[in-house]
C-alpha atoms as a PDB file:
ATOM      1  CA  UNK A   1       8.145 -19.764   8.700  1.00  0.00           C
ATOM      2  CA  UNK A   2       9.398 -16.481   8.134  1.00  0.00           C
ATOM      3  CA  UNK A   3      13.389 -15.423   8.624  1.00  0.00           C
ATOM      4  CA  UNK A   4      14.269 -12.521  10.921  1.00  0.00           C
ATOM      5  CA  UNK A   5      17.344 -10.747  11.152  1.00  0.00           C
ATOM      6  CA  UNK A   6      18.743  -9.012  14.123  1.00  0.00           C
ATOM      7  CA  UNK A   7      21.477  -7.087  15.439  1.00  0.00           C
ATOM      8  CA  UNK A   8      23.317  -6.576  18.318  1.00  0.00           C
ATOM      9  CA  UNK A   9      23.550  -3.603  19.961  1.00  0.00           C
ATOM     10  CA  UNK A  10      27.092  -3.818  21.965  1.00  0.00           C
ATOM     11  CA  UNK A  11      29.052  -5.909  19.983  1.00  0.00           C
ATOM     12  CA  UNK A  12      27.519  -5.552  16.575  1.00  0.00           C
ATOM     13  CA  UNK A  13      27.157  -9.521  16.029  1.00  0.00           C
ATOM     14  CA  UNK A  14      24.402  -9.879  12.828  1.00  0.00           C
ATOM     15  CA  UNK A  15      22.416 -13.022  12.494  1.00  0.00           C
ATOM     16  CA  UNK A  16      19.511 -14.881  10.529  1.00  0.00           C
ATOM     17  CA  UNK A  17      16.949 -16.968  12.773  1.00  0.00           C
ATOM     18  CA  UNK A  18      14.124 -18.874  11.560  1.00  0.00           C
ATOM     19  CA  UNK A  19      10.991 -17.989  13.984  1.00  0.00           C
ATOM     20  CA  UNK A  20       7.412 -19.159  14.046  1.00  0.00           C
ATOM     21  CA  UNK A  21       4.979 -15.724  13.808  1.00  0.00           C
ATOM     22  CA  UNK A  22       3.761 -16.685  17.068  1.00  0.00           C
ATOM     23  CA  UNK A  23       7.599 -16.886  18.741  1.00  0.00           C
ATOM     24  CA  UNK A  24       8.377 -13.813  20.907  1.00  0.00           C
ATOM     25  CA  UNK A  25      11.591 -11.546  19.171  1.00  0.00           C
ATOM     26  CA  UNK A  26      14.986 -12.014  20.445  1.00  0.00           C
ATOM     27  CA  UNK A  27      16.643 -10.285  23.181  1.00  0.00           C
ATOM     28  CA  UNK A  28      19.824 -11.471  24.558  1.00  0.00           C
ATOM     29  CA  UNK A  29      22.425 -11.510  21.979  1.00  0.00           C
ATOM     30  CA  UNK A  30      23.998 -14.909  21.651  1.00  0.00           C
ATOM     31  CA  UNK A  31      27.831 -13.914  21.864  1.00  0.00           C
ATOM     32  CA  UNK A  32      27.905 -11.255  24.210  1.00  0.00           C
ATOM     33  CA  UNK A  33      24.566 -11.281  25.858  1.00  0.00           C
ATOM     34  CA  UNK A  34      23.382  -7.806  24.952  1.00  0.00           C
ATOM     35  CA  UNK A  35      21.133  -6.132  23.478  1.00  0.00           C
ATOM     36  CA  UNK A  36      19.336  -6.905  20.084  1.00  0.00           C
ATOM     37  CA  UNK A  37      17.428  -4.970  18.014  1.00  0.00           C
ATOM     38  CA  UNK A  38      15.544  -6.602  14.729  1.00  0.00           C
ATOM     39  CA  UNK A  39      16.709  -5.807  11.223  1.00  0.00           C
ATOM     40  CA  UNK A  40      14.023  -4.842   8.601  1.00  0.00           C
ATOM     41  CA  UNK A  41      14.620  -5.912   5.104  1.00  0.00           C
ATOM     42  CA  UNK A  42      12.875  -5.111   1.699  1.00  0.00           C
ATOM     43  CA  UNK A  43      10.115  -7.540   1.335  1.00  0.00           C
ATOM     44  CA  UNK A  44      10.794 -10.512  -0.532  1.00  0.00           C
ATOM     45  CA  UNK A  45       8.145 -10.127  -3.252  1.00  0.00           C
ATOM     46  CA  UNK A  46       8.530  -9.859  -6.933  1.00  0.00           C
ATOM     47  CA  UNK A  47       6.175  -8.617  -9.397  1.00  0.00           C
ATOM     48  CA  UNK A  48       7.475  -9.873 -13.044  1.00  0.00           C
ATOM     49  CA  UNK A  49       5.242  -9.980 -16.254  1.00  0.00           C
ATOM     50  CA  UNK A  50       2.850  -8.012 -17.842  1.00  0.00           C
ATOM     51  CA  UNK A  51       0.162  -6.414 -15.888  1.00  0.00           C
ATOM     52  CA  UNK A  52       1.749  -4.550 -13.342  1.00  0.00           C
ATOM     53  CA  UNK A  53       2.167  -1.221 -15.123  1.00  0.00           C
ATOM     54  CA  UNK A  54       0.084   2.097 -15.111  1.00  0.00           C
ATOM     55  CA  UNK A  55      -0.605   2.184 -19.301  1.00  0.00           C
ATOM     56  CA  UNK A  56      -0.904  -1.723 -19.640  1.00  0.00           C
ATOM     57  CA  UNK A  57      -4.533  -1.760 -18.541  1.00  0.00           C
ATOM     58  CA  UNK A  58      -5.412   1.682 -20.923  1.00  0.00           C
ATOM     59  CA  UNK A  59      -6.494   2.032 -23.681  1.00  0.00           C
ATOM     60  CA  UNK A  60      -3.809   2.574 -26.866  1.00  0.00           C
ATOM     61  CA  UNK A  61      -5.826   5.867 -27.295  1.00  0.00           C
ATOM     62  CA  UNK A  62      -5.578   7.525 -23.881  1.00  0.00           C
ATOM     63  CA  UNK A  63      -7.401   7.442 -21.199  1.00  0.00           C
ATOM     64  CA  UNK A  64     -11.648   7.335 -21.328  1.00  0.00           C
ATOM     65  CA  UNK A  65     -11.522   9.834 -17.443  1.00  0.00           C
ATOM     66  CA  UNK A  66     -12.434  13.220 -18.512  1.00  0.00           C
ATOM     67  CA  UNK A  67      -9.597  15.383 -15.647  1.00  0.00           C
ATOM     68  CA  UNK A  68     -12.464  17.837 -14.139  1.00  0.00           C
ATOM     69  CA  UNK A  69     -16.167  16.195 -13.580  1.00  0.00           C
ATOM     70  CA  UNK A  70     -18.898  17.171 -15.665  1.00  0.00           C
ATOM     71  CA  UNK A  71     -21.170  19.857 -14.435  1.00  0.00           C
ATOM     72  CA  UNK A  72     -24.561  18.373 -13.639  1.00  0.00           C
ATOM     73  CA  UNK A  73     -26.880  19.540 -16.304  1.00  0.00           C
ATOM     74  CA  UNK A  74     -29.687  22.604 -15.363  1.00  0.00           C
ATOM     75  CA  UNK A  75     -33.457  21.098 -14.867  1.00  0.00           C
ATOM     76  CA  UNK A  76     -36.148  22.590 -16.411  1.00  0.00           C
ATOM     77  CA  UNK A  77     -38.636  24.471 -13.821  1.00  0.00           C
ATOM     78  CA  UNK A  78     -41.353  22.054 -12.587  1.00  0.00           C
ATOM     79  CA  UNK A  79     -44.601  22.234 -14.594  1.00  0.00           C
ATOM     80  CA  UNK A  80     -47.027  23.645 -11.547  1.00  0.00           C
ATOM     81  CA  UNK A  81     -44.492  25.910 -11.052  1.00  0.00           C
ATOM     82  CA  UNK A  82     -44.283  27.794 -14.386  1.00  0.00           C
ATOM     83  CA  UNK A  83     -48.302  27.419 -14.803  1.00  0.00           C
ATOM     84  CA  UNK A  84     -48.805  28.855 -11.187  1.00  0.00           C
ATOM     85  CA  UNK A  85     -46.196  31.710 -12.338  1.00  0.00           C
ATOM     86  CA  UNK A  86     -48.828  32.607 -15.336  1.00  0.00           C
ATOM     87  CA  UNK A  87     -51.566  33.215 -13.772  1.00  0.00           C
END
Protein backbone atom coordinates (compact mmCIF):
# COMPACT_ATOMS: atom_id res chain seq x y z
CA UNK A 1 0.00 0.00 0.00
CA UNK A 2 1.17 3.20 -1.02
CA UNK A 3 2.30 6.20 1.63
CA UNK A 4 0.66 9.62 1.36
CA UNK A 5 1.72 12.69 2.83
CA UNK A 6 -0.40 15.58 3.81
CA UNK A 7 -0.47 18.87 5.24
CA UNK A 8 -2.40 20.95 7.22
CA UNK A 9 -3.67 23.94 6.22
CA UNK A 10 -4.18 26.04 9.67
CA UNK A 11 -1.71 24.79 11.79
CA UNK A 12 0.87 23.45 9.41
CA UNK A 13 1.03 19.85 11.18
CA UNK A 14 2.91 17.36 8.31
CA UNK A 15 2.30 13.68 8.43
CA UNK A 16 2.90 10.19 6.64
CA UNK A 17 -0.25 7.75 6.46
CA UNK A 18 -0.31 4.45 4.98
CA UNK A 19 -3.70 4.23 2.75
CA UNK A 20 -5.18 1.49 0.64
CA UNK A 21 -5.71 3.06 -3.23
CA UNK A 22 -9.24 2.48 -2.70
CA UNK A 23 -9.33 4.65 0.88
CA UNK A 24 -10.87 8.14 0.40
CA UNK A 25 -7.92 11.18 1.13
CA UNK A 26 -7.82 12.81 4.40
CA UNK A 27 -9.63 15.77 5.51
CA UNK A 28 -9.75 16.73 9.05
CA UNK A 29 -6.37 17.34 10.34
CA UNK A 30 -5.65 15.23 13.37
CA UNK A 31 -4.33 18.03 15.85
CA UNK A 32 -6.33 20.86 15.11
CA UNK A 33 -9.12 19.59 13.01
CA UNK A 34 -8.56 21.64 9.88
CA UNK A 35 -7.97 21.53 6.77
CA UNK A 36 -5.57 19.13 4.82
CA UNK A 37 -4.28 19.25 1.66
CA UNK A 38 -2.06 16.13 0.15
CA UNK A 39 1.66 16.48 -0.40
CA UNK A 40 3.11 15.27 -3.79
CA UNK A 41 6.51 13.80 -3.74
CA UNK A 42 9.02 12.72 -6.54
CA UNK A 43 8.18 9.24 -7.43
CA UNK A 44 10.01 6.65 -5.79
CA UNK A 45 11.53 4.95 -8.85
CA UNK A 46 15.09 4.43 -9.77
CA UNK A 47 16.53 3.66 -13.01
CA UNK A 48 20.32 2.34 -12.35
CA UNK A 49 22.43 0.33 -14.96
CA UNK A 50 23.08 0.36 -18.38
CA UNK A 51 20.33 0.83 -20.79
CA UNK A 52 18.69 3.81 -19.86
CA UNK A 53 20.66 6.33 -21.91
CA UNK A 54 20.03 8.04 -25.38
CA UNK A 55 23.63 6.70 -27.18
CA UNK A 56 23.63 3.23 -25.33
CA UNK A 57 21.23 1.66 -27.81
CA UNK A 58 23.27 3.47 -31.11
CA UNK A 59 25.42 2.52 -32.94
CA UNK A 60 29.41 3.50 -32.08
CA UNK A 61 29.21 5.11 -35.62
CA UNK A 62 26.24 7.48 -35.36
CA UNK A 63 23.06 7.17 -35.95
CA UNK A 64 21.56 4.93 -39.23
CA UNK A 65 18.15 8.05 -39.40
CA UNK A 66 18.96 10.12 -42.31
CA UNK A 67 17.51 14.06 -40.48
CA UNK A 68 15.15 15.04 -43.64
CA UNK A 69 13.14 11.97 -45.44
CA UNK A 70 14.07 10.88 -48.71
CA UNK A 71 12.21 12.28 -51.62
CA UNK A 72 10.10 9.56 -53.20
CA UNK A 73 11.74 8.69 -56.42
CA UNK A 74 9.96 10.06 -60.04
CA UNK A 75 7.98 7.05 -61.99
CA UNK A 76 8.46 6.55 -65.36
CA UNK A 77 5.21 7.52 -67.59
CA UNK A 78 2.91 4.47 -68.00
CA UNK A 79 3.53 2.49 -71.20
CA UNK A 80 -0.13 3.22 -72.99
CA UNK A 81 0.50 6.49 -72.14
CA UNK A 82 3.75 7.31 -74.00
CA UNK A 83 2.58 4.88 -77.04
CA UNK A 84 -0.87 6.73 -77.18
CA UNK A 85 1.33 10.11 -77.08
CA UNK A 86 3.14 8.78 -80.49
CA UNK A 87 0.68 8.31 -82.51
Amino acid sequence: MPTYAYACKDCGHAFDIVQAFTDSSLSDCPECQGPLRKKFNSVGVVFKGSGFYRTDSRDSKGSTVSAAPAAPAASPAPASASAAAAS
